[in-house]
Protein backbone atom coordinates (compact mmCIF):
# COMPACT_ATOMS: atom_id res chain seq x y z
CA UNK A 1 34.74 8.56 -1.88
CA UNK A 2 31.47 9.61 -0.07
CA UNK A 3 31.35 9.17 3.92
CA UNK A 4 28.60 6.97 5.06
CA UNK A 5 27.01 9.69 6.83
CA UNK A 6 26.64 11.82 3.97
CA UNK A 7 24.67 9.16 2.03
CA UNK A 8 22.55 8.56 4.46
CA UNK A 9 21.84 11.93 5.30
CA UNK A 10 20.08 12.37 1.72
CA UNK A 11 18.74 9.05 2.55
CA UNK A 12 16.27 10.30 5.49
CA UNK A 13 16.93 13.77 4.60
CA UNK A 14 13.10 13.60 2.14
CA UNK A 15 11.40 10.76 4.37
CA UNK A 16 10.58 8.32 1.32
CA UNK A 17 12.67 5.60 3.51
CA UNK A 18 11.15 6.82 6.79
CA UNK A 19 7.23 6.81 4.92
CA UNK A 20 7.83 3.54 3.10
CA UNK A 21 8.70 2.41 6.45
CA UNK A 22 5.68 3.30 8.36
CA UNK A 23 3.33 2.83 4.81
CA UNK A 24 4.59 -1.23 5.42
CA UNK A 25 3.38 -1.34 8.70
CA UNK A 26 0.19 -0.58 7.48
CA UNK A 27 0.08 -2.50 4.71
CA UNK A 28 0.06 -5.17 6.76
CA UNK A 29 -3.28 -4.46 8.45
CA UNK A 30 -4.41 -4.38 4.29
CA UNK A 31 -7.77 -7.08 5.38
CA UNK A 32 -8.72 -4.74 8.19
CA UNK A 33 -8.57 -1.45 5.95
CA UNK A 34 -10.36 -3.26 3.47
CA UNK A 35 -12.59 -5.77 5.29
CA UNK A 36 -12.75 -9.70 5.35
CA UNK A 37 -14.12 -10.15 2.17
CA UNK A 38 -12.49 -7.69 -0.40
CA UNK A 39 -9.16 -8.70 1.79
CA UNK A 40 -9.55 -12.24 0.71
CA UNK A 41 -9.38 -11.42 -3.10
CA UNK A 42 -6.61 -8.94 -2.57
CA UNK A 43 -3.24 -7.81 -0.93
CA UNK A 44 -1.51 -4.57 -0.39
CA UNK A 45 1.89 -5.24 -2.69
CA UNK A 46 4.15 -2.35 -2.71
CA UNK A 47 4.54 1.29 -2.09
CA UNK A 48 6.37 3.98 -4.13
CA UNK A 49 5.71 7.69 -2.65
CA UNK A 50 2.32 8.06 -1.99
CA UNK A 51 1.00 5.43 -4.23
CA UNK A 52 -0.25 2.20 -2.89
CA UNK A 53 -0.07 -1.14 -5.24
CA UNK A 54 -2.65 -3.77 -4.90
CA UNK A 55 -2.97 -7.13 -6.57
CA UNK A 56 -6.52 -8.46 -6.80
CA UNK A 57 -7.40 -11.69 -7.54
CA UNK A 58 -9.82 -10.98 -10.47
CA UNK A 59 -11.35 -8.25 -12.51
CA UNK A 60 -14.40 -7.53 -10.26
CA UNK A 61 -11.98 -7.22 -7.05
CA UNK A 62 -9.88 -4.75 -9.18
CA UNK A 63 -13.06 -2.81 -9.87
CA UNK A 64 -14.41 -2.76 -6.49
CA UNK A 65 -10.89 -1.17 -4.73
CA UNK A 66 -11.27 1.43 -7.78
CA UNK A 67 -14.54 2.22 -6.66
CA UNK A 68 -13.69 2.54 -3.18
CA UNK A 69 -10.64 3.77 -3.34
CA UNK A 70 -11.47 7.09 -1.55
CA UNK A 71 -12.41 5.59 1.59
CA UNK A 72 -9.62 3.09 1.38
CA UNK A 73 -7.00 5.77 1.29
CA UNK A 74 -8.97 7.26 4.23
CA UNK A 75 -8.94 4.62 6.26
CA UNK A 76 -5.11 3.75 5.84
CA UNK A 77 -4.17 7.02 5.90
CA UNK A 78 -5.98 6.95 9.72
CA UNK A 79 -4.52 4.26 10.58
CA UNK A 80 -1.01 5.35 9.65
CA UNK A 81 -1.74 8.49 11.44
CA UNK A 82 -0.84 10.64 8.57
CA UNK A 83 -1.27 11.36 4.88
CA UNK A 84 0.95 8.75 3.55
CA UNK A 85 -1.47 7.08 0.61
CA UNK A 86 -2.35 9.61 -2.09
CA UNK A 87 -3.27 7.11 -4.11
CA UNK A 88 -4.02 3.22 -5.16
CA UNK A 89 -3.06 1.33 -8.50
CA UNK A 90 -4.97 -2.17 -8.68
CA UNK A 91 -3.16 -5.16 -10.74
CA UNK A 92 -5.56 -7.78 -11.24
CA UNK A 93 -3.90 -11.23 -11.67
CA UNK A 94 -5.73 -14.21 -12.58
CA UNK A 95 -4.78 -16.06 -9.88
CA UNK A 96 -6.25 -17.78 -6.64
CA UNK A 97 -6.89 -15.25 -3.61
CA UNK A 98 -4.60 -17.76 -1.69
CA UNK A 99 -2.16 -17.76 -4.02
CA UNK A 100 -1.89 -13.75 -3.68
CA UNK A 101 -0.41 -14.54 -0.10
């Protein structure tokens, strides 16, 4: 049987938990990284080392956070005060931007 502190030492001991952590804070600011408009049509979903998962409410939403993705990751990546985005994967779902919520 493993002590607890052993587990959690390999836990923390590559900072995924401790960078998923801080990339959720700033997911949560997703409209202000984004803007109003582009944050209406999508949401920041999930995070999974580095890469950033986005749901956008339609084909054309999905298209423009491809095309802008550079900047995106810049601008989260300031606000998170570090290089935690490396990269974003855009799921378009054809549903309602409120319903994305």
């Amino acid at each position: 049987m493993k002590r607890l502190s052993d587990v959690l030492g390999t836990v923390f001991a590559d900072g995924d938990v401790p960078n998923a952590a801080r990339a959720n804070m700033v997911m949560r600011q997703w409209p202000t990284a984004v803007g109003e408009i582009l944050g209406q049509h999508s949401i920041a979903d999930r995070y999974d080392h580095g890469v950033l998962w986005v749901e956008a409410s339609g084909s054309a939403w999905a298209q423009e956070i491809r095309m802008s993705q550079g900047a995106i990751l810049e601008r989260l990546n300031e606000m998170a005060g570090e290089q935690l985005f490396r990269e974003i994967r855009v799921l378009h779902r054809s549903r309602k931007p409120e319903m994305l919520r």
